[in-house]
Protein backbone atom coordinates (compact mmCIF):
# COMPACT_ATOMS: atom_id res chain seq x y z
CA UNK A 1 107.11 2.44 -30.50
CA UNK A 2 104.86 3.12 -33.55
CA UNK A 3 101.83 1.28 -31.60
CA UNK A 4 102.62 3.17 -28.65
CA UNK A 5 102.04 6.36 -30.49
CA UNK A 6 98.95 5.31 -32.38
CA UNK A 7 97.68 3.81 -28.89
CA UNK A 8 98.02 7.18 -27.62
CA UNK A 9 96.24 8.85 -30.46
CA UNK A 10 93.60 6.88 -30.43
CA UNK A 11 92.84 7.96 -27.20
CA UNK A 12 89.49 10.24 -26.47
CA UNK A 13 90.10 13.84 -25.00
CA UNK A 14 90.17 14.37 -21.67
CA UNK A 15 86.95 15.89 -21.07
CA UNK A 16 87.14 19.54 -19.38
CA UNK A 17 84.26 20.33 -17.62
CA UNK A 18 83.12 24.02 -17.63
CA UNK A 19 80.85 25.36 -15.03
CA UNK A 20 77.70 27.12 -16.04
CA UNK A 21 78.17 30.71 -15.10
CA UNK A 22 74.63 32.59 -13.63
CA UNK A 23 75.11 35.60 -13.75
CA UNK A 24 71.71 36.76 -13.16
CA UNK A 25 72.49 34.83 -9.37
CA UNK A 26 75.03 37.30 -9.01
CA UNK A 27 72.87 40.44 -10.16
CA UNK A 28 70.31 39.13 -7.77
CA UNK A 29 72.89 38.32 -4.82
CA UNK A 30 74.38 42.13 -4.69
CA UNK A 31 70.38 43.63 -5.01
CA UNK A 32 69.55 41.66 -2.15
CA UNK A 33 72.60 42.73 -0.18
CA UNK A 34 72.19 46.03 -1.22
CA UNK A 35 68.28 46.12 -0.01
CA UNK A 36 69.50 44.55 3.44
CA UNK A 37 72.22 47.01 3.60
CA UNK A 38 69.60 49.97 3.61
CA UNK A 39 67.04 48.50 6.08
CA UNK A 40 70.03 48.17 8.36
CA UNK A 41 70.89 51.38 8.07
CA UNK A 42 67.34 52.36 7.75
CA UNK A 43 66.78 50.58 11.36
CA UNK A 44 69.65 51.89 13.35
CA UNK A 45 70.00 55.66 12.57
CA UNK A 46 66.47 56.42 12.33
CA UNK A 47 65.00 57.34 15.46
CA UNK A 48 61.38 57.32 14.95
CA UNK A 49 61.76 53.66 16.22
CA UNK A 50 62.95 54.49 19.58
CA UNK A 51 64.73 51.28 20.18
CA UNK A 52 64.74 52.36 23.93
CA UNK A 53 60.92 52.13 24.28
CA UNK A 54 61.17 48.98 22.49
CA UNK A 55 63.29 47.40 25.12
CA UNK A 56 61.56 49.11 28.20
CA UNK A 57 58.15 47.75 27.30
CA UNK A 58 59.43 44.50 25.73
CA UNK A 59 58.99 42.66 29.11
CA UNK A 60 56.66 45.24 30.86
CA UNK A 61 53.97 43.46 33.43
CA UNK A 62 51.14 44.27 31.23
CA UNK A 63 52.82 42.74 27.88
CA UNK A 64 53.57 39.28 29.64
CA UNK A 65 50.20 39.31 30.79
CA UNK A 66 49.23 39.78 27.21
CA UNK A 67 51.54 36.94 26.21
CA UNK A 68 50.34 34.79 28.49
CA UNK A 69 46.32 35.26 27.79
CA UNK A 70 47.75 34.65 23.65
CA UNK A 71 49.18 31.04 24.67
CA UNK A 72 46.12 30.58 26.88
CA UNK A 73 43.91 31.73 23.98
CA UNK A 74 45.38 29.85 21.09
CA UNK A 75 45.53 26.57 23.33
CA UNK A 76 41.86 26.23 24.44
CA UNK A 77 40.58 27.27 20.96
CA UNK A 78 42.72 25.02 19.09
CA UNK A 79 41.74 22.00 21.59
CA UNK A 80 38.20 22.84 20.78
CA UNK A 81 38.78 23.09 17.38
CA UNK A 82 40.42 19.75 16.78
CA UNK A 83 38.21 18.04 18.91
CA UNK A 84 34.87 19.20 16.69
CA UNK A 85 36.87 19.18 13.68
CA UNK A 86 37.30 15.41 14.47
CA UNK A 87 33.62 15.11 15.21
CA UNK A 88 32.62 16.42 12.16
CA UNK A 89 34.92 15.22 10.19
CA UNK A 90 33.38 11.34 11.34
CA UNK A 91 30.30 12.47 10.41
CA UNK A 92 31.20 13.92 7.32
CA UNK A 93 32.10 10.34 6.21
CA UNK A 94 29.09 8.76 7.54
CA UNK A 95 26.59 6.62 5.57
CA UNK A 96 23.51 8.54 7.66
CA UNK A 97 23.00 11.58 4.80
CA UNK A 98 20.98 13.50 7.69
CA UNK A 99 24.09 13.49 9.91
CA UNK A 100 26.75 14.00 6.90
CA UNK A 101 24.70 16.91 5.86
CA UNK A 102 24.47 17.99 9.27
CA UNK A 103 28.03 18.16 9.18
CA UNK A 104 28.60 19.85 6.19
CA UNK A 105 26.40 22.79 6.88
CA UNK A 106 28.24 23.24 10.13
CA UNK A 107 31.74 23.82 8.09
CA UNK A 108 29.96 25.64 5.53
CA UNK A 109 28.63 28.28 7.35
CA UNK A 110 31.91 28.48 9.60
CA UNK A 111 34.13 28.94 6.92
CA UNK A 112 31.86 30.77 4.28
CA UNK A 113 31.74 33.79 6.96
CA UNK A 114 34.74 36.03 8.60
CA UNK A 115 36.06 35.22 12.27
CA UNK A 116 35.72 39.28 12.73
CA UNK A 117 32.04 39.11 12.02
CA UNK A 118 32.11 35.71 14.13
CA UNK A 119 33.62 37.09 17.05
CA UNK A 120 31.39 40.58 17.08
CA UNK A 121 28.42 38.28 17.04
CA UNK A 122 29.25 35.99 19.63
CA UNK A 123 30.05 38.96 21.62
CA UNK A 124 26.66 40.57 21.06
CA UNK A 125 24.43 36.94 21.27
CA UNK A 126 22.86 38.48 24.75
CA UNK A 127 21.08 40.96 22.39
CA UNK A 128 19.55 37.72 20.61
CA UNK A 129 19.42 35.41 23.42
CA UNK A 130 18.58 36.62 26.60
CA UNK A 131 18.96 33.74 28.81
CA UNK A 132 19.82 30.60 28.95
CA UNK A 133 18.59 27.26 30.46
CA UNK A 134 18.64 23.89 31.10
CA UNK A 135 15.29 21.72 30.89
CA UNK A 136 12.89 19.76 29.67
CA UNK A 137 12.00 21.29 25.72
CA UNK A 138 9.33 23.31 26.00
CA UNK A 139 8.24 22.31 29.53
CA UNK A 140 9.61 23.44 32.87
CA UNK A 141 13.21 24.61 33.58
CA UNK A 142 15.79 23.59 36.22
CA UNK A 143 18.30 26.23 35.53
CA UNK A 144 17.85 29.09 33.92
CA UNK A 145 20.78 32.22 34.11
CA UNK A 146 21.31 35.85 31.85
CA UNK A 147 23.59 35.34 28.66
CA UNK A 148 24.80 38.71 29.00
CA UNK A 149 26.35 37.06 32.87
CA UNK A 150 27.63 33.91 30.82
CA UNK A 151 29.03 35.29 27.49
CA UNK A 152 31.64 37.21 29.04
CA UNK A 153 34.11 38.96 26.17
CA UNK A 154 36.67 35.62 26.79
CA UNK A 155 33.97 33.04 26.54
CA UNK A 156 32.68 34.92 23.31
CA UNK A 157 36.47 34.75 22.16
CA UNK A 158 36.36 30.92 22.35
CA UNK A 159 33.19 30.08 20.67
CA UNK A 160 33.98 32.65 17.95
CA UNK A 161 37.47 31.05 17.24
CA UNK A 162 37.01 27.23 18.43
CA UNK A 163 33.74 26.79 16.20
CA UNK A 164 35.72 28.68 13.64
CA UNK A 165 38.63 26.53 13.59
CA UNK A 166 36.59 23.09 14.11
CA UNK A 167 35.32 24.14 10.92
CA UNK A 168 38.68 24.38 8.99
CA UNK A 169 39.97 21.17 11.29
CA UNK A 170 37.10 19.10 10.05
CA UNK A 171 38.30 19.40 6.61
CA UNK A 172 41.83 18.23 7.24
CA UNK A 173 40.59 15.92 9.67
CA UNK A 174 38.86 14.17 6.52
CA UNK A 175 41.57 14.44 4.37
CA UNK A 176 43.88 13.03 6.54
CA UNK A 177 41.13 9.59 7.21
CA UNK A 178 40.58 9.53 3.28
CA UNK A 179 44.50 9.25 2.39
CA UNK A 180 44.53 6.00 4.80
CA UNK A 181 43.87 2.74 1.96
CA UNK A 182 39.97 1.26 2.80
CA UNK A 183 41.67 -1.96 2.49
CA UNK A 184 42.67 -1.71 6.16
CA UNK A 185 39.35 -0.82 7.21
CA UNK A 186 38.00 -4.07 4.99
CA UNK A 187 40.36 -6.26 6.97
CA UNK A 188 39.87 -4.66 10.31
CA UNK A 189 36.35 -5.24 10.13
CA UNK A 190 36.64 -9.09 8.79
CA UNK A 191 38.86 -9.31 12.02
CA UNK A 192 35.90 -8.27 14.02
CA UNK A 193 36.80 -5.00 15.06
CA UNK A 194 34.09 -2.19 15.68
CA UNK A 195 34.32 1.60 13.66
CA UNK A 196 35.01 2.93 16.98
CA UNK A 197 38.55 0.36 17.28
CA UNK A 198 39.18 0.80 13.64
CA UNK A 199 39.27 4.51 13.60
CA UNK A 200 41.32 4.97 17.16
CA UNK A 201 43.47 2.28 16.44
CA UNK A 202 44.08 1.98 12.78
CA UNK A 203 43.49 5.03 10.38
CA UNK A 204 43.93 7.90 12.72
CA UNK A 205 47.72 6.68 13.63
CA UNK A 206 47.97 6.64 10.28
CA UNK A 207 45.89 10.24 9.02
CA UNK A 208 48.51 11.76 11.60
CA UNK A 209 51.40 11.90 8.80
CA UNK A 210 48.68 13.91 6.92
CA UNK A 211 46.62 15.93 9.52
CA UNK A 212 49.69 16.86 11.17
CA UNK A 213 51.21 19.60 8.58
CA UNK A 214 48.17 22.21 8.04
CA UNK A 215 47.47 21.27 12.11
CA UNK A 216 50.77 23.21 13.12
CA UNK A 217 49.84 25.73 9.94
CA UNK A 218 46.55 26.44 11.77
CA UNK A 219 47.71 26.51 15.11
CA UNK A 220 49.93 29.48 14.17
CA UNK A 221 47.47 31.15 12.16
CA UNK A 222 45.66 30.78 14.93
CA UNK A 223 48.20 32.08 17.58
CA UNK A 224 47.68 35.67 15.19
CA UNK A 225 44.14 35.35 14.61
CA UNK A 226 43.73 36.17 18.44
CA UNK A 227 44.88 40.17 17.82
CA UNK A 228 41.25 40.62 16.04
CA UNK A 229 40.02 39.71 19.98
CA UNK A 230 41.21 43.16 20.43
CA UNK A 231 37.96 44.60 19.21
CA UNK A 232 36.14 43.06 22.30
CA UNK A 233 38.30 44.19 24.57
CA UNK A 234 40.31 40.59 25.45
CA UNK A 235 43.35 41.20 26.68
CA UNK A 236 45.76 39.37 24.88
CA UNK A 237 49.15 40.55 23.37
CA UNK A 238 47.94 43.19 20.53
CA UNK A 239 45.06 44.73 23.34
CA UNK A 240 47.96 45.03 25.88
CA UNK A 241 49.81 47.17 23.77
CA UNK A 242 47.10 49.12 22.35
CA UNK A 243 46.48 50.04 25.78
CA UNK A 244 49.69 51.14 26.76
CA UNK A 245 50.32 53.36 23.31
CA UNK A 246 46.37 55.02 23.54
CA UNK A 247 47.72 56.33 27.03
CA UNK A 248 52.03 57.65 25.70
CA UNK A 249 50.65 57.70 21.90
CA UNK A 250 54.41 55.72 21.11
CA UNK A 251 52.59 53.44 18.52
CA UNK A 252 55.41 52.39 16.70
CA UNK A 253 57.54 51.07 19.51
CA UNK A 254 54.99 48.80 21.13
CA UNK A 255 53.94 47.25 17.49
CA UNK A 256 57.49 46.48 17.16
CA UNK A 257 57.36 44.42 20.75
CA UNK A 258 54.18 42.76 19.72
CA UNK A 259 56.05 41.98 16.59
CA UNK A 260 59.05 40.56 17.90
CA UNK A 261 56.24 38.23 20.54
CA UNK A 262 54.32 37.15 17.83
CA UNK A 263 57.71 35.85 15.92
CA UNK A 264 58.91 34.33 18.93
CA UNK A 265 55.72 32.79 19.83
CA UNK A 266 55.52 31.51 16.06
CA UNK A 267 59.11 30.51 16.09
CA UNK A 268 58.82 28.01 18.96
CA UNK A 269 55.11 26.83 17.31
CA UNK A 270 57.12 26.06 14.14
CA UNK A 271 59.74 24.00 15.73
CA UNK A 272 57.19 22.21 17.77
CA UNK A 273 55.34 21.67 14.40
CA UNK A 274 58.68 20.29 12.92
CA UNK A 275 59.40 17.87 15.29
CA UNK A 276 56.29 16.46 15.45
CA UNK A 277 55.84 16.26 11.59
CA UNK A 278 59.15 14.56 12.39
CA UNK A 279 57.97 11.75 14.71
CA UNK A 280 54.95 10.56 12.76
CA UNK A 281 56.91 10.60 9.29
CA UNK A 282 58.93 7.62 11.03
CA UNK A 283 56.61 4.92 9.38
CA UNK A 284 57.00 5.96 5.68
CA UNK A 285 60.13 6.92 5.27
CA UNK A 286 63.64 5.28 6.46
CA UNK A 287 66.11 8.43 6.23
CA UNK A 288 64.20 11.49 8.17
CA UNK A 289 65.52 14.43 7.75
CA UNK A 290 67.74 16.15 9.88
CA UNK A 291 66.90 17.67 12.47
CA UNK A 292 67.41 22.23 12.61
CA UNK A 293 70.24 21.42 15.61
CA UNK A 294 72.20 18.26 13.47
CA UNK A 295 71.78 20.71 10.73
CA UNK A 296 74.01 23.01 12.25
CA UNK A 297 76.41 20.34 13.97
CA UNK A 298 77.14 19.03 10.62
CA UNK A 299 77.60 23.05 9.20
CA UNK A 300 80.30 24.00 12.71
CA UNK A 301 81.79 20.38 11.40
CA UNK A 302 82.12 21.34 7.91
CA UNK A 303 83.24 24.81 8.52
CA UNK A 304 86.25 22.79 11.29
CA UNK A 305 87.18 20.61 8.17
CA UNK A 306 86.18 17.73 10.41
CA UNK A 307 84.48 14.80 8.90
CA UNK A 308 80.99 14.78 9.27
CA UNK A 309 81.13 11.13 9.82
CA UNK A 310 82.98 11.34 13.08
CA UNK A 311 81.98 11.49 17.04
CA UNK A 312 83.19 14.66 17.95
């Protein structure tokens, strides 16, 4: 009985654990509630923002036009983009200094001025240029035809922002082909493999896990960067709108419906980015992550009290 009692003395504590309190999580919980509680209120009883309009212009004929033009738009100047950003980006890395240098100069001037002043100028080139043609240099010409009949406002639009963004892709481009190891490159070319086989089929499978990220980041930045087009009079989703409030003056309204486009339009971009990301992060890492809809499967199945485990 005695060692029984000094057994059970000898005993540790049992260890209570306290939780850390945060208060300051608290304080910071109810002033954020508090804030969203206003702009609720702020957004449904004040009716400067003529939620009416809103919806009766949301899906007028004129604004999907405008939508579609900004998908059209931020397509064809992104493919140009990557496709000269990938150019340049080979010659960046070349061992011919005329053609690296060549290269660089192209991205430095691209990125080293605004797409504004870009776009004005490519707009106004028939002031500078006023034809062009095709021909032997500085001998005769077999085709010859006005710039100001070729560099129409939408044509201006895509040099402006595909040279633009080749720039800015030509610089991720290389980043993405310098993160892939040389030693692969080594062995690929002791196999016998030319720079053309090595770089298709070796390190830009690879770069993808890098070029991918700041790819989807520039595609939407590009998707907004197409509103400044409004200054030439392109059509897309900002111009549409600003034509419709310069006739009604009901500003507010339509920049809330080219708003809520542009997050749409960015929304989808962002899952497309995600689930791309996604697929080429396969190859370096066993668990992915999951994906926005198992997300939310496994938070209905928590909230059920069903295992997350299970098949239902």
């Amino acid at each position: 009985m005695t060692s029984d009692v000094e057994t059970t003395k000898g005993r540790p504590e049992t260890i209570r654990a306290v939780p850390v309190r945060h208060p300051g999580r608290w304080v910071a919980v109810v002033v954020i509630a508090v804030l969203v509680a206003m702009l609720v209120h702020m957004l449904v009883t004040n009716e400067n923002f003529e939620w009416n309009l809103v919806g009766h212009y949301f899906w007028a004929p004129i604004i999907r036009e405008g939508v579609v033009r900004t998908i059209w738009l931020t397509a064809a100047s992104m493919a140009i983009g990557v496709v000269l950003g990938v150019i340049t980006a080979v010659m960046r890395l070349s061992q011919n200094r005329i053609v690296s240098t060549a290269a660089w100069l192209y991205a430095w001037f691209f990125r080293g001025t605004p797409v504004l002043v870009q776009i004005i100028f490519w707009f106004n080139i028939p002031l500078l240029v006023k034809s062009f043609s095709v021909g032997i240099p500085f001998g005769p010409e077999f085709w010859s035809e006005e710039s100001k009949i070729l560099i129409t406002s939408t044509i201006a639009a895509l040099l402006a922002l595909g040279l633009n963004e080749g720039a800015y892709m030509s610089e991720i481009v290389r980043a993405g082909i310098i993160s892939v190891d040389e030693g692969q490159t080594e062995a690929a070319l002791a196999l016998g493999m030319t720079r053309l086989q090595i770089m298709r089929r070796i390190v830009l499978p690879q770069a993808m896990r890098v070029i991918i990220p700041p790819t989807g980041n520039e595609t939407i930045s590009m998707l907004k960067t197409t509103s400044l087009l409004s200054v030439i009079s392109v059509f897309e989703l900002f111009r549409s709108a600003q034509a419709i409030y310069n006739a009604n003056y009901k500003v507010v309204p339509l920049l809330i419906v080219v708003s809520i486009w542009y997050l749409i339009l960015t929304t989808i971009l962002s899952f497309g980015q995600y689930y791309i990301e996604r697929h080429y992060a396969r190859g370096s890492s066993r668990n992915l992550p999951p994906t926005p809809l198992q997300k939310a499967r496994s938070l209905l199945m928590r909230s059920a009290g069903r295992p997350q485990g299970g098949n239902a």
